[in-house]
N, C-alpha and C. Protein backbone atom coordinates (compact mmCIF):
# COMPACT_ATOMS: atom_id res chain seq x y z
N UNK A 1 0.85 -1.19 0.00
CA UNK A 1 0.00 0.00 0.00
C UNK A 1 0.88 1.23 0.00
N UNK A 2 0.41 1.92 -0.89
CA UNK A 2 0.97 3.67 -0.61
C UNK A 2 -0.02 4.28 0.20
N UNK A 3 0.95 5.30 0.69
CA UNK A 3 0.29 6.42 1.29
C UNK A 3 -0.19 7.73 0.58
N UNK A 4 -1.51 8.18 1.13
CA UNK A 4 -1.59 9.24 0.09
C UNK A 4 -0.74 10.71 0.15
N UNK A 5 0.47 10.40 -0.09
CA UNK A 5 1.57 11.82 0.13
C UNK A 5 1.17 13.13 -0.75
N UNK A 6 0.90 12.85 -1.61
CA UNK A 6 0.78 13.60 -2.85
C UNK A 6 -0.51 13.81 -2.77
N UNK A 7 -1.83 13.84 -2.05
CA UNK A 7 -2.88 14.44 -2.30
C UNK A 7 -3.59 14.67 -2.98
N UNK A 8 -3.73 13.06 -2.92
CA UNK A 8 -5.30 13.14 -4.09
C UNK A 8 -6.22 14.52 -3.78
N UNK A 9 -6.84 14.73 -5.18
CA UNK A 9 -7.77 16.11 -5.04
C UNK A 9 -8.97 15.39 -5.29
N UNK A 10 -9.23 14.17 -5.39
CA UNK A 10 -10.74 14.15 -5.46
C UNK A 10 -11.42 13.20 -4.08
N UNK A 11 -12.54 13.61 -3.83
CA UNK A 11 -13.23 13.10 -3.02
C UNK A 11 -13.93 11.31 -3.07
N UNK A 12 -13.66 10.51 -2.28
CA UNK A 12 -14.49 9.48 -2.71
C UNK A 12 -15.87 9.99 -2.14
N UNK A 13 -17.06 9.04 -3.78
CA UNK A 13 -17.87 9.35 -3.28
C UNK A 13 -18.75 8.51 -2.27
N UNK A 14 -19.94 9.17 -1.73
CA UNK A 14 -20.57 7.77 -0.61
C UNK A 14 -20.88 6.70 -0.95
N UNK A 15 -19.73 5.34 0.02
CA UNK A 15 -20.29 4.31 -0.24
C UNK A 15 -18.98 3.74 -0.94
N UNK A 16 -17.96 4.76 -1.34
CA UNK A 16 -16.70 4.13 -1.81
C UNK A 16 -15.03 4.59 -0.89
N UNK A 17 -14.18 3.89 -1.05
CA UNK A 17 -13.17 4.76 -0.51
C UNK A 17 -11.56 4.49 -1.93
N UNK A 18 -10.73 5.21 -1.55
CA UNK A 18 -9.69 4.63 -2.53
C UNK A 18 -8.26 4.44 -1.90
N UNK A 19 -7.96 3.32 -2.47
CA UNK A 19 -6.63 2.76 -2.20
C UNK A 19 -6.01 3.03 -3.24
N UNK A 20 -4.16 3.04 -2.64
CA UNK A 20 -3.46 3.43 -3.65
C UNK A 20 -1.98 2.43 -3.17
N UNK A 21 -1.76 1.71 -4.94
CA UNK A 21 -0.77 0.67 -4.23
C UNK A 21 0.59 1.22 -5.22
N UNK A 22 1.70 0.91 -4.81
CA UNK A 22 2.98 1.33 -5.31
C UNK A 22 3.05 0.39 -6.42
N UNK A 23 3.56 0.56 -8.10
CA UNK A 23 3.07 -0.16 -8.85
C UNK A 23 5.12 -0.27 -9.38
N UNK A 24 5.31 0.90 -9.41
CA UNK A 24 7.50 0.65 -9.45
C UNK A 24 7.67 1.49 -8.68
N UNK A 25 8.87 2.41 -8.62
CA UNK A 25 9.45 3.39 -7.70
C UNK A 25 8.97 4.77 -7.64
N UNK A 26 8.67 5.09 -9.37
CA UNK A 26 7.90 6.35 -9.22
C UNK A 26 6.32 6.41 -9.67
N UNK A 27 5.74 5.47 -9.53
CA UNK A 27 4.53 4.84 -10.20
C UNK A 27 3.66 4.10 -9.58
N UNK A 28 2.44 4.67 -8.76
CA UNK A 28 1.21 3.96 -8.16
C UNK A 28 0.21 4.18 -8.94
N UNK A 29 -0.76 2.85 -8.65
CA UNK A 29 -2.20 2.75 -8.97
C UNK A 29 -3.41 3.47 -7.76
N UNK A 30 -4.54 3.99 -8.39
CA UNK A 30 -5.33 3.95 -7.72
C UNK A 30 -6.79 3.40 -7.68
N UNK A 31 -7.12 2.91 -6.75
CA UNK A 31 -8.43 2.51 -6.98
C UNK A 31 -9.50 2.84 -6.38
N UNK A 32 -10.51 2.59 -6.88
CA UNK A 32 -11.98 2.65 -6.26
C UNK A 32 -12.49 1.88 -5.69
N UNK A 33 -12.79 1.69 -4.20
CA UNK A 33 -13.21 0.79 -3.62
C UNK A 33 -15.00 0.96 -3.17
N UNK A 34 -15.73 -0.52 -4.02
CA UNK A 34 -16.85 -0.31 -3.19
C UNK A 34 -17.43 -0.58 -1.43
N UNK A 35 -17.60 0.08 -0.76
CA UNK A 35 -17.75 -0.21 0.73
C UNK A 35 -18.39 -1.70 0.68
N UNK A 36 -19.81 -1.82 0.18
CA UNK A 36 -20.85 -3.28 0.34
C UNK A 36 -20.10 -4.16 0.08
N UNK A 37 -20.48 -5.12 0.30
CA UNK A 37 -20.39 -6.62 0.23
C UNK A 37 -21.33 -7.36 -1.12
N UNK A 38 -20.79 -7.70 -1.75
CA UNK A 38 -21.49 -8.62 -2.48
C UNK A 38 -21.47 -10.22 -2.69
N UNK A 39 -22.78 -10.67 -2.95
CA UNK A 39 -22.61 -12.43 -3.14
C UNK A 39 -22.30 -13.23 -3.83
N UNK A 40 -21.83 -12.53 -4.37
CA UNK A 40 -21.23 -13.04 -6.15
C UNK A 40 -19.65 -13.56 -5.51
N UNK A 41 -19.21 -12.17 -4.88
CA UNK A 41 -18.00 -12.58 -4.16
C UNK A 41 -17.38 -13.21 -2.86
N UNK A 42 -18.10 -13.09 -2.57
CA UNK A 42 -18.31 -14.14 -1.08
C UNK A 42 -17.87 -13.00 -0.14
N UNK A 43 -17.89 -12.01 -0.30
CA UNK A 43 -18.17 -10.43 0.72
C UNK A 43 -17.03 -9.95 0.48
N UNK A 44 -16.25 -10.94 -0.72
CA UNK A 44 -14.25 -9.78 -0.87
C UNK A 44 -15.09 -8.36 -1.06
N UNK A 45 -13.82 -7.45 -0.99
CA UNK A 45 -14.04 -6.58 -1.61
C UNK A 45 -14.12 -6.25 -3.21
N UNK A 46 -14.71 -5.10 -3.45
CA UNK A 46 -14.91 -5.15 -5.14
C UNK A 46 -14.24 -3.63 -5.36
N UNK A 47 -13.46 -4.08 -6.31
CA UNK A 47 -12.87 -2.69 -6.43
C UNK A 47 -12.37 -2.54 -8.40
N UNK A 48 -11.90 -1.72 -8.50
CA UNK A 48 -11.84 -1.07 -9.88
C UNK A 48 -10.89 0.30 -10.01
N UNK A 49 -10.01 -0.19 -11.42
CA UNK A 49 -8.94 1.31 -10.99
C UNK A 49 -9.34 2.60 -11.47
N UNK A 50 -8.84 3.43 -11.04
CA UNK A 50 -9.15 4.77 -11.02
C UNK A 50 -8.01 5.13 -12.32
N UNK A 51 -7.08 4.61 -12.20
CA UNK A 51 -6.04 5.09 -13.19
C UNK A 51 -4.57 5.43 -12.11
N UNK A 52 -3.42 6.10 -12.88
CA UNK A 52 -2.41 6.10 -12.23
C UNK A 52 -1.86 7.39 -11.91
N UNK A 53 -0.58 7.37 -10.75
CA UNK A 53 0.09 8.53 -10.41
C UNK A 53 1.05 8.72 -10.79
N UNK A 54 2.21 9.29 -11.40
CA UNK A 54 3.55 9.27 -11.49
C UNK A 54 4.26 10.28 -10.35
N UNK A 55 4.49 10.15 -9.16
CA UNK A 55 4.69 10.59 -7.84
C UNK A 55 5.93 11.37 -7.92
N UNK A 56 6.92 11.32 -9.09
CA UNK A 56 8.21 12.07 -9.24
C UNK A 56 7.97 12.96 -10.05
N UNK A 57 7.05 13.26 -11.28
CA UNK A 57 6.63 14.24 -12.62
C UNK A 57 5.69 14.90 -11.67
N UNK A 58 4.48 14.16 -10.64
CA UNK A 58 3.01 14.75 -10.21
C UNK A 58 2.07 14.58 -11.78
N UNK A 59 1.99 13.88 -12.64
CA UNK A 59 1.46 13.24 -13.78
C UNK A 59 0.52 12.23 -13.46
N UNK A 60 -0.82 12.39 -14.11
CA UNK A 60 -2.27 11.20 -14.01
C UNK A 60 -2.36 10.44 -15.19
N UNK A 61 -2.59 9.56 -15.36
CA UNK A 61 -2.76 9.02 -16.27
C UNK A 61 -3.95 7.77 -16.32
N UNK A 62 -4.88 7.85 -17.25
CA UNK A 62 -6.05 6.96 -17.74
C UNK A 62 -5.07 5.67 -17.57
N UNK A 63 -6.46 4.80 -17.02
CA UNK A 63 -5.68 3.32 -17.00
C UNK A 63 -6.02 2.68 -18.87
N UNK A 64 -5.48 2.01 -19.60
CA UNK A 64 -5.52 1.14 -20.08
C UNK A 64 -6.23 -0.23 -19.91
N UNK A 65 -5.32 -1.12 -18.94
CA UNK A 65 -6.42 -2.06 -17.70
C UNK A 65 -5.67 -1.69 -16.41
N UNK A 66 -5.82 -2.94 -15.69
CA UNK A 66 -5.27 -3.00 -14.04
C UNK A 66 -3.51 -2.60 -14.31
N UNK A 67 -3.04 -3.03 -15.06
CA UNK A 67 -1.72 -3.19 -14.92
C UNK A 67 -0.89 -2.32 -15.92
N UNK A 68 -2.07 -1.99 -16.74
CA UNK A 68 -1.04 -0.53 -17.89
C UNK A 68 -1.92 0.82 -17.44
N UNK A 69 -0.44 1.52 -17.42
CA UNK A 69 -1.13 3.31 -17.86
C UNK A 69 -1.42 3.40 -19.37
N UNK A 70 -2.26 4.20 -19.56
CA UNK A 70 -2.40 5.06 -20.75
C UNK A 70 -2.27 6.28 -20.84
N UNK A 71 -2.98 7.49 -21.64
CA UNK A 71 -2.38 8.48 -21.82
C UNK A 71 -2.43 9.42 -20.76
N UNK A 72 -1.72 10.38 -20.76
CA UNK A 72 -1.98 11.48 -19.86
C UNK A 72 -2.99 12.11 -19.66
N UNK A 73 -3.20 12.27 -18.50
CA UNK A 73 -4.54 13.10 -18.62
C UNK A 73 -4.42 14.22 -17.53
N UNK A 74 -5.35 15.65 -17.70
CA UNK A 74 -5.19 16.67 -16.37
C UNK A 74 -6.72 16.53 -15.44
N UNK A 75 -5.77 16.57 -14.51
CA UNK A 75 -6.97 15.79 -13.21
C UNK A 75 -7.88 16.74 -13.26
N UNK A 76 -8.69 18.29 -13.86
CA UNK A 76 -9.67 18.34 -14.07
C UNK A 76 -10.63 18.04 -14.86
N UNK A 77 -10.02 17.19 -15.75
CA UNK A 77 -10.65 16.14 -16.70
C UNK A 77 -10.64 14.80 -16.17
N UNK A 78 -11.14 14.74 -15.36
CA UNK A 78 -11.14 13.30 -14.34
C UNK A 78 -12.58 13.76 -13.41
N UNK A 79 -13.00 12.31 -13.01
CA UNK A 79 -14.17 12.51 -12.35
C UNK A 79 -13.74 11.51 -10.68
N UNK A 80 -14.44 11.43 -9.63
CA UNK A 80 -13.83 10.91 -8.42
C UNK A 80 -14.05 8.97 -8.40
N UNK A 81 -15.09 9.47 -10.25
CA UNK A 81 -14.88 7.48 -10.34
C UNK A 81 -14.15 6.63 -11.03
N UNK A 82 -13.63 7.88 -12.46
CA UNK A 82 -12.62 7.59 -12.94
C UNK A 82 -11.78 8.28 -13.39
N UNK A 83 -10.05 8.22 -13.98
CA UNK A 83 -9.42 9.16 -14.64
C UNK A 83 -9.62 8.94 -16.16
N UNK A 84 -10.72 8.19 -16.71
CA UNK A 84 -10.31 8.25 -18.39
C UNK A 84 -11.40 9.23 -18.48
N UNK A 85 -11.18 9.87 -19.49
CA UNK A 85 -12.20 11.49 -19.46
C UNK A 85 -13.17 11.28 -20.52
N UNK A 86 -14.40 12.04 -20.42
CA UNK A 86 -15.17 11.72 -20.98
C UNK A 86 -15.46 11.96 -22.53
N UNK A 87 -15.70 11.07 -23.45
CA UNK A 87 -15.74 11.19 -25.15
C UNK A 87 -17.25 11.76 -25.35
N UNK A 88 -17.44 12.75 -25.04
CA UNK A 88 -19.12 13.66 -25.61
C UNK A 88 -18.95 14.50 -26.41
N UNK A 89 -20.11 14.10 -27.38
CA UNK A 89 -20.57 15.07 -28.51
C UNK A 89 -20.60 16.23 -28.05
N UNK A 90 -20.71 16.67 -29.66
CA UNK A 90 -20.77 18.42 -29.48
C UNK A 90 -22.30 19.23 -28.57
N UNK A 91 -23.11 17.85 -28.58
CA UNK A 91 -24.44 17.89 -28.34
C UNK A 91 -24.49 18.28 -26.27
N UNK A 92 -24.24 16.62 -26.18
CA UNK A 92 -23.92 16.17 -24.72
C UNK A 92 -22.88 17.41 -24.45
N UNK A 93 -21.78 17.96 -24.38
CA UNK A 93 -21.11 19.20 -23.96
C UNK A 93 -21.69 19.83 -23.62
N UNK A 94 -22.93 20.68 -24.42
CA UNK A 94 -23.62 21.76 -23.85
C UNK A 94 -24.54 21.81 -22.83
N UNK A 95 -24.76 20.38 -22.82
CA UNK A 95 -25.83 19.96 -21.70
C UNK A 95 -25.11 19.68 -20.43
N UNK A 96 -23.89 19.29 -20.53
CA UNK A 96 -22.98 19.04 -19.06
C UNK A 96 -22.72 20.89 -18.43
């Protein structure tokens, strides 16, 4: 587990919390953790990544999957459920 040194800026929301694990030396994951229990899983926890940190640049990056980064991204283009940002029409824009 990492610690959150670097200060995440987003809030989990209710009902989730986030962990953040050291992935190389300058490079953690983060994730989204759901609080409930489910029966599917026999009460593990259920969780899902948020995307990554680069802790030496201060750089976010969209996950790819669990185990790759993808591109860069700026954390006000990030939401507190995920870092890959959102693909909306010219339509959907005006309405957000």
């Amino acid at each position: 587990m990492f610690d959150n040194s670097f200060n995440f800026p987003h809030t989990a929301p209710k009902g989730y919390h986030y962990e953040f694990h050291t992935k190389t030396s300058n490079l953690c994951s983060i994730w989204i953790v759901f609080d409930r229990e489910f029966v599917y899983n026999s009460g593990s926890k259920t969780s899902c990544i948020w995307g990554f940190y680069d802790y030496k640049r201060g750089d976010y990056f969209a996950p790819i999957n669990s185990k790759r980064k993808g591109k860069q991204v700026r954390i006000e283009d990030t939401s507190p459920y995920t870092a890959m940002p959102l693909n909306l029409s010219i339509l959907e824009q005006c309405m957000v």
